[in-house]
ModelCIF file with pLDDT and N, C-alpha, C, O atoms, coordinates in Angstrom:
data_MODEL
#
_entry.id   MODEL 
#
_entity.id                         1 
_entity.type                       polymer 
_entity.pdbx_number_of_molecules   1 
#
_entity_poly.entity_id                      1 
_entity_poly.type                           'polypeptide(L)' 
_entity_poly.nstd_linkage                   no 
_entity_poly.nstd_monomer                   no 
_entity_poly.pdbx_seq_one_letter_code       
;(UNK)(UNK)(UNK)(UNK)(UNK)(UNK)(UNK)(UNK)(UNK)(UNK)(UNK)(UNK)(UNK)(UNK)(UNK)(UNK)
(UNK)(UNK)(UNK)(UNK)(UNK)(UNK)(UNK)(UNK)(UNK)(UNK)(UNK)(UNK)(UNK)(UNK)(UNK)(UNK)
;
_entity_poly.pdbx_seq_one_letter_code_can   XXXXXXXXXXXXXXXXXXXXXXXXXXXXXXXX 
_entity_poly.pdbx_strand_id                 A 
#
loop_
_entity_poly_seq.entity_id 
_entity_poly_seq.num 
_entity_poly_seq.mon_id 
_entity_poly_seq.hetero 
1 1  UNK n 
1 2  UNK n 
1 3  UNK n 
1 4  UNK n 
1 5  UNK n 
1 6  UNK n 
1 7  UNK n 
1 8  UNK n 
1 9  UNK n 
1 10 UNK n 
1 11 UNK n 
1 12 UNK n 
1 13 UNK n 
1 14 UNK n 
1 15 UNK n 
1 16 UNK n 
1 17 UNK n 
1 18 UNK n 
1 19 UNK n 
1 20 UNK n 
1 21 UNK n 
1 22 UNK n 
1 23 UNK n 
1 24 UNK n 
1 25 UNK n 
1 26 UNK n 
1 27 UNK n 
1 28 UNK n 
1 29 UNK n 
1 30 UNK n 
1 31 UNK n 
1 32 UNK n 
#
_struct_asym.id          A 
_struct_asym.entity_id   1 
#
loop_
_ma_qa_metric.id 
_ma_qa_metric.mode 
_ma_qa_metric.name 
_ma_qa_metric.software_group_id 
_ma_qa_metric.type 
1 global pLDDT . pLDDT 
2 local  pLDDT . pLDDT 
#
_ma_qa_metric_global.metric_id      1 
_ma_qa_metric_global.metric_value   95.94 
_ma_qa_metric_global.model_id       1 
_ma_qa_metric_global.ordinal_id     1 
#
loop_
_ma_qa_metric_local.label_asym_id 
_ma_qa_metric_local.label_comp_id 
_ma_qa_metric_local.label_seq_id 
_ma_qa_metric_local.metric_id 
_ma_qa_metric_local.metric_value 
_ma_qa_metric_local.model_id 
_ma_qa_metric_local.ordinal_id 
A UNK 1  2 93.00 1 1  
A UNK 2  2 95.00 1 2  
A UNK 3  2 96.00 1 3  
A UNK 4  2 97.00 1 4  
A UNK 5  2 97.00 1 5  
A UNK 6  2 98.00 1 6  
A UNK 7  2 98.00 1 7  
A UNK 8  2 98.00 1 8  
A UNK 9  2 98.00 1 9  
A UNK 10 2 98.00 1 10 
A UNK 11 2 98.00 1 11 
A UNK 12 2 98.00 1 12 
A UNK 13 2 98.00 1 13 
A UNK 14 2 98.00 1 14 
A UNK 15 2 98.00 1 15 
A UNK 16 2 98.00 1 16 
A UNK 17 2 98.00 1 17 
A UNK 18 2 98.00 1 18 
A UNK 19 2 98.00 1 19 
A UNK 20 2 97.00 1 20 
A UNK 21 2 96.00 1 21 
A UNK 22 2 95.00 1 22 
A UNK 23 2 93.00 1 23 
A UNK 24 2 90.00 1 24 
A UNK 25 2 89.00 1 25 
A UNK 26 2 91.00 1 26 
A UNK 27 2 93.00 1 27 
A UNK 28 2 94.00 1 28 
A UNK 29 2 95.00 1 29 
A UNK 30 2 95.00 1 30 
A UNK 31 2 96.00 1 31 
A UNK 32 2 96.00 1 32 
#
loop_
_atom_site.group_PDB 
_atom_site.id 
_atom_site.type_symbol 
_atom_site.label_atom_id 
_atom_site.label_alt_id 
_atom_site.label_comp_id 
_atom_site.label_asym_id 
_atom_site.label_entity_id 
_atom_site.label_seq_id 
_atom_site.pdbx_PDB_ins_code 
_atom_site.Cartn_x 
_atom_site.Cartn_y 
_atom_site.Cartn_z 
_atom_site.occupancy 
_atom_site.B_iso_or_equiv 
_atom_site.pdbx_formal_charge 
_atom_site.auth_seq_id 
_atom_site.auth_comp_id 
_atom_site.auth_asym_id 
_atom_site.auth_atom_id 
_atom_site.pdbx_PDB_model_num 
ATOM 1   N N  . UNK A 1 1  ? -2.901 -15.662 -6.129  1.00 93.00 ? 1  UNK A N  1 
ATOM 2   C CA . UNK A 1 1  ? -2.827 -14.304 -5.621  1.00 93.00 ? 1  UNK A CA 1 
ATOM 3   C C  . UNK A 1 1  ? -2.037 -13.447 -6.606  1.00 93.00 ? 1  UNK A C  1 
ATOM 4   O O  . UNK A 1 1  ? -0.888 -13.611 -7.015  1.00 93.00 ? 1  UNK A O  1 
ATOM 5   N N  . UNK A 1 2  ? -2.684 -12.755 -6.811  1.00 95.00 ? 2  UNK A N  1 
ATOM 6   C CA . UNK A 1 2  ? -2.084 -11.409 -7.854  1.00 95.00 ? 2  UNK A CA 1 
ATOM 7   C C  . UNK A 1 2  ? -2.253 -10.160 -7.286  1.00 95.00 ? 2  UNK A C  1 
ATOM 8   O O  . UNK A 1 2  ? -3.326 -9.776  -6.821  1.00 95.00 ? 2  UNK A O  1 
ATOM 9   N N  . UNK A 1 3  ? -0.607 -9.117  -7.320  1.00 96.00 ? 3  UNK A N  1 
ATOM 10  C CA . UNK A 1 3  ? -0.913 -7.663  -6.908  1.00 96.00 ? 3  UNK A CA 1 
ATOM 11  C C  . UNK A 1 3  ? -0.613 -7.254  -7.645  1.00 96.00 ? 3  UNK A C  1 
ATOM 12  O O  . UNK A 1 3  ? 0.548  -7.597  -7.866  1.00 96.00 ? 3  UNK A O  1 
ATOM 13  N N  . UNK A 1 4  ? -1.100 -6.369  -8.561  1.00 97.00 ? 4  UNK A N  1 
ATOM 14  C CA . UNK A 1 4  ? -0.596 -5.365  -9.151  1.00 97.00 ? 4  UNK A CA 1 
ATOM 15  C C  . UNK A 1 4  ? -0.010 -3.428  -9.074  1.00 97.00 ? 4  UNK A C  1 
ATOM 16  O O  . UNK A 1 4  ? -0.843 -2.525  -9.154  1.00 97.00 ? 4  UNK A O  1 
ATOM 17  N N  . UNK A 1 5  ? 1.145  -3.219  -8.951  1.00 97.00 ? 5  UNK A N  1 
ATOM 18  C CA . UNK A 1 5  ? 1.583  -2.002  -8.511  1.00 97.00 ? 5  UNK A CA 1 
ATOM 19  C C  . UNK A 1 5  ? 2.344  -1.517  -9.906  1.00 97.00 ? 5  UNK A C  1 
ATOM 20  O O  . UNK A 1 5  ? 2.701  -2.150  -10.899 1.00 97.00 ? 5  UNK A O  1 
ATOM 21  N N  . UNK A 1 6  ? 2.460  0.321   -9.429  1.00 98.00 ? 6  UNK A N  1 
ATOM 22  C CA . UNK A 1 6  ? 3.395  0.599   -10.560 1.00 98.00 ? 6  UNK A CA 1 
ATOM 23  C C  . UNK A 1 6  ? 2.667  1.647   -11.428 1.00 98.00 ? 6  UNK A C  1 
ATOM 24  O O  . UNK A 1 6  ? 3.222  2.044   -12.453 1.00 98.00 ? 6  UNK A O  1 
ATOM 25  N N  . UNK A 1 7  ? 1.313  2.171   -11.032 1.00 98.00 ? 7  UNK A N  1 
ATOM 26  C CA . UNK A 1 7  ? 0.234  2.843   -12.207 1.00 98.00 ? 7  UNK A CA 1 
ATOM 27  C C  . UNK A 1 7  ? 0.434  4.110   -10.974 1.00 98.00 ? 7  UNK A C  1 
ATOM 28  O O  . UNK A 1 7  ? 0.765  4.189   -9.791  1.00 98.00 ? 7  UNK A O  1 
ATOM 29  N N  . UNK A 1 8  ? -0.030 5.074   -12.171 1.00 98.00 ? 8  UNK A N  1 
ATOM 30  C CA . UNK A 1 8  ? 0.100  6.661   -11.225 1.00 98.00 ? 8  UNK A CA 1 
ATOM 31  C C  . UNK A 1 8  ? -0.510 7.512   -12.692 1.00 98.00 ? 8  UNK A C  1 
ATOM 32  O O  . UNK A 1 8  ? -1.086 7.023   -13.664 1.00 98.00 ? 8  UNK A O  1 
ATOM 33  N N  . UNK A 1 9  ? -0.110 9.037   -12.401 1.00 98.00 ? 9  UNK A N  1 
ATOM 34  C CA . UNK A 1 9  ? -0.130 10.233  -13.216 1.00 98.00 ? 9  UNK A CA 1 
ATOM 35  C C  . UNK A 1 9  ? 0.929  10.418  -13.912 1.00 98.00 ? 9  UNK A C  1 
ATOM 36  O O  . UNK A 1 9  ? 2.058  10.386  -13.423 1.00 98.00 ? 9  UNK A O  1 
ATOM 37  N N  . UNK A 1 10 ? 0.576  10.717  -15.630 1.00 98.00 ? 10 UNK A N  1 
ATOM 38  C CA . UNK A 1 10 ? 1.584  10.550  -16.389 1.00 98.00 ? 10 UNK A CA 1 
ATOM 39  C C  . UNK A 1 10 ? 1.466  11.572  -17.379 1.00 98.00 ? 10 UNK A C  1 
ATOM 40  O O  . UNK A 1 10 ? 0.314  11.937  -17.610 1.00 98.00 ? 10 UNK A O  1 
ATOM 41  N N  . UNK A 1 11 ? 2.188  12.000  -17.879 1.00 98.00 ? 11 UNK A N  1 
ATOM 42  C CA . UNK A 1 11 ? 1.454  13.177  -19.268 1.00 98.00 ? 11 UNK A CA 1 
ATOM 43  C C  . UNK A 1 11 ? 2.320  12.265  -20.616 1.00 98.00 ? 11 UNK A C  1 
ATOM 44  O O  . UNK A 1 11 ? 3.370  11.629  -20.699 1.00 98.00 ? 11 UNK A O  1 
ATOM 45  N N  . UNK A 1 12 ? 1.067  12.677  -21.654 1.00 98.00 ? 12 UNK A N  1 
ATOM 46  C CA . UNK A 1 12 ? 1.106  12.294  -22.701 1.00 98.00 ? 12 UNK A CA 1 
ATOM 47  C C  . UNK A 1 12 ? 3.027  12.013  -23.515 1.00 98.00 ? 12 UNK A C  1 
ATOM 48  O O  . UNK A 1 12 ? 4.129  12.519  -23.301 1.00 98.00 ? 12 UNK A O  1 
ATOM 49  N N  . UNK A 1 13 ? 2.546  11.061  -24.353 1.00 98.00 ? 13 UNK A N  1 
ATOM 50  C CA . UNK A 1 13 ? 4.159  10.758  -23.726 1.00 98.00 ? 13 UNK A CA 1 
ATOM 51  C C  . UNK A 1 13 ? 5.056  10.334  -23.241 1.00 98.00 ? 13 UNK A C  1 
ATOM 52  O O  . UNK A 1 13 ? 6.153  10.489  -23.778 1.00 98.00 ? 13 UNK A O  1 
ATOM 53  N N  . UNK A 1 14 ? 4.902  9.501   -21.806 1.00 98.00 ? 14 UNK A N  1 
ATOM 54  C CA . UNK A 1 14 ? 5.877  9.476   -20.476 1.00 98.00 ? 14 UNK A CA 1 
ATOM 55  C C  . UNK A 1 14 ? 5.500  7.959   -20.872 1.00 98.00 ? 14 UNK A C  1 
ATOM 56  O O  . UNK A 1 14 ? 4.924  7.611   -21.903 1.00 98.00 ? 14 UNK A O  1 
ATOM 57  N N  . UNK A 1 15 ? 5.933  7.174   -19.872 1.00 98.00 ? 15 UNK A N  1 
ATOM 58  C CA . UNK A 1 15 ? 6.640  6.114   -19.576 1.00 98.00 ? 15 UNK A CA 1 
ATOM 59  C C  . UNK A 1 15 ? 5.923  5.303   -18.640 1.00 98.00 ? 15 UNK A C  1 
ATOM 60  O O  . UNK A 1 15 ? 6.452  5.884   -17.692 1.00 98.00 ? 15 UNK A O  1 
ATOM 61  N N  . UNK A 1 16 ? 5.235  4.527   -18.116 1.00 98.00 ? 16 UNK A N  1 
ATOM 62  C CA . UNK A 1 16 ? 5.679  3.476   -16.760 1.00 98.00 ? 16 UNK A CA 1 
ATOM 63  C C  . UNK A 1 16 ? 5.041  2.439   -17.184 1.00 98.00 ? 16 UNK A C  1 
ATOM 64  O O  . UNK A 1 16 ? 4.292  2.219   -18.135 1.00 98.00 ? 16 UNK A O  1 
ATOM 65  N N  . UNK A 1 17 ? 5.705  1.476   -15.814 1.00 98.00 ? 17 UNK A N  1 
ATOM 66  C CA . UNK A 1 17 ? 6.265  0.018   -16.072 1.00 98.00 ? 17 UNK A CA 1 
ATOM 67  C C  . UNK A 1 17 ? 5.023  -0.551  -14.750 1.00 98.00 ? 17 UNK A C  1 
ATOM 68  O O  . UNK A 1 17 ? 5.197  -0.303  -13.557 1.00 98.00 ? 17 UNK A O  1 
ATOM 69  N N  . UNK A 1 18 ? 4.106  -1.142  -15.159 1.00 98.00 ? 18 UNK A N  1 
ATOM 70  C CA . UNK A 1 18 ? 3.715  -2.127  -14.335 1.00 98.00 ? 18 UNK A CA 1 
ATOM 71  C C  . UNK A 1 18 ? 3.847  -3.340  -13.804 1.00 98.00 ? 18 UNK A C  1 
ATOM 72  O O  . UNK A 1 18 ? 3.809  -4.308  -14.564 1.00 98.00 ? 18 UNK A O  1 
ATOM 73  N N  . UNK A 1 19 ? 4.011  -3.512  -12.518 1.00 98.00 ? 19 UNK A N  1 
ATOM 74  C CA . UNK A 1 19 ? 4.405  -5.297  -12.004 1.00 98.00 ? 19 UNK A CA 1 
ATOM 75  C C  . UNK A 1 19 ? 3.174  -5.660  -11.429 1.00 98.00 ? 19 UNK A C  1 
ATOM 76  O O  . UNK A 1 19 ? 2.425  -4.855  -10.876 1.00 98.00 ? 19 UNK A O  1 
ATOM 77  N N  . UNK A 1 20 ? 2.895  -7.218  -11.590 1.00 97.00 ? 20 UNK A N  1 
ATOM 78  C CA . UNK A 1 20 ? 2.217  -7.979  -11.557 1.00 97.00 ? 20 UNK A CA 1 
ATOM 79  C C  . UNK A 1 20 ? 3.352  -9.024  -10.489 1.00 97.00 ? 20 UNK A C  1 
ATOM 80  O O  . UNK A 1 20 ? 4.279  -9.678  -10.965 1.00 97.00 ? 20 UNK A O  1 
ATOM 81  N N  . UNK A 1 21 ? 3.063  -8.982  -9.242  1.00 96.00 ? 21 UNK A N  1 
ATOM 82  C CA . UNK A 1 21 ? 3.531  -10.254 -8.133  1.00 96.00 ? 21 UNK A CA 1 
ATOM 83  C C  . UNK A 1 21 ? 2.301  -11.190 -7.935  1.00 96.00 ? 21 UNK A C  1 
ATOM 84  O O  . UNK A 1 21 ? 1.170  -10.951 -7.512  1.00 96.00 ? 21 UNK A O  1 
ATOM 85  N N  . UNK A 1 22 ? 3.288  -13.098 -8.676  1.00 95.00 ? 22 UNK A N  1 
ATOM 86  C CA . UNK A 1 22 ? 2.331  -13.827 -8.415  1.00 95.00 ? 22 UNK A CA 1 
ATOM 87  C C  . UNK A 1 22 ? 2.632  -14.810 -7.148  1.00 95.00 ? 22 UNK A C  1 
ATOM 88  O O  . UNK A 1 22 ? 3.764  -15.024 -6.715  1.00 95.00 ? 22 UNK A O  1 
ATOM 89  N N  . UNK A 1 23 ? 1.469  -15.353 -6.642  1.00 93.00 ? 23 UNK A N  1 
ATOM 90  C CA . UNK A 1 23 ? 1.834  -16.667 -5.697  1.00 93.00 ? 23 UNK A CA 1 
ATOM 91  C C  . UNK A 1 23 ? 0.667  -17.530 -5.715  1.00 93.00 ? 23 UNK A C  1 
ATOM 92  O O  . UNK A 1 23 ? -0.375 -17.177 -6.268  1.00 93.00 ? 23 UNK A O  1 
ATOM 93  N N  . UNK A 1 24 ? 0.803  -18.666 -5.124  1.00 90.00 ? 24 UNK A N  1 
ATOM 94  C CA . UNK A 1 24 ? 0.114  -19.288 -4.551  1.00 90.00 ? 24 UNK A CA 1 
ATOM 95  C C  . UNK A 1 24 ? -0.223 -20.420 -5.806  1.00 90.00 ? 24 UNK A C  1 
ATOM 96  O O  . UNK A 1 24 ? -1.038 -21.286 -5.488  1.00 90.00 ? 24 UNK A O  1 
ATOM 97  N N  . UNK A 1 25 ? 0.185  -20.472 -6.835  1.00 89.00 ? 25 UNK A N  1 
ATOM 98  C CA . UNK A 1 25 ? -0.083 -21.147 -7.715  1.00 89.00 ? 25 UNK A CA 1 
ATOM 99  C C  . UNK A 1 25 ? 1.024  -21.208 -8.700  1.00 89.00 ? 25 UNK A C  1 
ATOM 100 O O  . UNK A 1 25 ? 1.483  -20.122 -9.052  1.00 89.00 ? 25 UNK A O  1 
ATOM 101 N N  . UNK A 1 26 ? 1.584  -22.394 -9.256  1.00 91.00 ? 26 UNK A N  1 
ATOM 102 C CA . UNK A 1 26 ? 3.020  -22.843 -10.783 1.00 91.00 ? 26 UNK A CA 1 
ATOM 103 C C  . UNK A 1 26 ? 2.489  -22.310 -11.753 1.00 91.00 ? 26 UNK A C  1 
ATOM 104 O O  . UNK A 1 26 ? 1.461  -22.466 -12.412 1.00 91.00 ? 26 UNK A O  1 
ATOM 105 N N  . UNK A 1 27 ? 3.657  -21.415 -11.742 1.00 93.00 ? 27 UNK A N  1 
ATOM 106 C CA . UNK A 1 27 ? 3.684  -20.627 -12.788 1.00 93.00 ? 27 UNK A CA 1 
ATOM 107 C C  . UNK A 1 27 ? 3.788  -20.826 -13.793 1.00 93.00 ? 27 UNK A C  1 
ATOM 108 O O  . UNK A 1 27 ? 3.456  -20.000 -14.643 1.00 93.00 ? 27 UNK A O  1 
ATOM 109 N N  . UNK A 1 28 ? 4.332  -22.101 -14.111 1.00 94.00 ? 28 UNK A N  1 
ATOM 110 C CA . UNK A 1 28 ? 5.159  -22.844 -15.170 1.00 94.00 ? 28 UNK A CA 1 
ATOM 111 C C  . UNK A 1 28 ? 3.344  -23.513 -15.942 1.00 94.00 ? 28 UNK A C  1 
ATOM 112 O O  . UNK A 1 28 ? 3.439  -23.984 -17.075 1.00 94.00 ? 28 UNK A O  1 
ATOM 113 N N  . UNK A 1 29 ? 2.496  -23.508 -15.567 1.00 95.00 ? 29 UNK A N  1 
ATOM 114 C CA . UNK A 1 29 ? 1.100  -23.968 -15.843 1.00 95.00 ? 29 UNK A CA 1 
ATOM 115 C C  . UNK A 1 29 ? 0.203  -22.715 -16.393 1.00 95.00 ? 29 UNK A C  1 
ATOM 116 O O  . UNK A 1 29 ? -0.939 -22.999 -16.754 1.00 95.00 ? 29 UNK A O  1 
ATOM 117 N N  . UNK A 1 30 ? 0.485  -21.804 -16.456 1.00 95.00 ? 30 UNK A N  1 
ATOM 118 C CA . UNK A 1 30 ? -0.314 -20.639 -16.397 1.00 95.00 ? 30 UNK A CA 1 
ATOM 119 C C  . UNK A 1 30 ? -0.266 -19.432 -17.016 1.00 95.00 ? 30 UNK A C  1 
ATOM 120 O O  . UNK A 1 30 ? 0.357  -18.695 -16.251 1.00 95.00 ? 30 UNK A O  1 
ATOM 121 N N  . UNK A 1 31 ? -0.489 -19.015 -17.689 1.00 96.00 ? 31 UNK A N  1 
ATOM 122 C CA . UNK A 1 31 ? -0.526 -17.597 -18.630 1.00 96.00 ? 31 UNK A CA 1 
ATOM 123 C C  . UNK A 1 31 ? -0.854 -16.636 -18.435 1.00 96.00 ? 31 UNK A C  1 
ATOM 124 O O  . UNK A 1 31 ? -2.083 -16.651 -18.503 1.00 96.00 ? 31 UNK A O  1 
ATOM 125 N N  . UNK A 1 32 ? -0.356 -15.298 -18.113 1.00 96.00 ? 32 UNK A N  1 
ATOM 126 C CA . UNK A 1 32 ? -0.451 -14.386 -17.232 1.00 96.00 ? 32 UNK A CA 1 
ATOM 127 C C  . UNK A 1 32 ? -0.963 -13.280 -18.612 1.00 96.00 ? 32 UNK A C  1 
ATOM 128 O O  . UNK A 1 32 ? -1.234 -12.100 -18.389 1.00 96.00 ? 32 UNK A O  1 
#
């Protein structure tokens, strides 16, 4: 399971930070 949040309206320039919340599967196995 993957959500991804964190995307919007931005002007040229600006900044943001996207997160990616994982589950349901070891992480320690897997490459995101």
């Amino acid at each position: 399971q993957l959500v991804e949040s964190g995307g919007g309206l931005v002007q040229p320039g600006g900044s943001l930070r996207l997160s990616c919340a994982a589950s349901g599967f070891t992480l320690d196995s897997y490459d995101i």
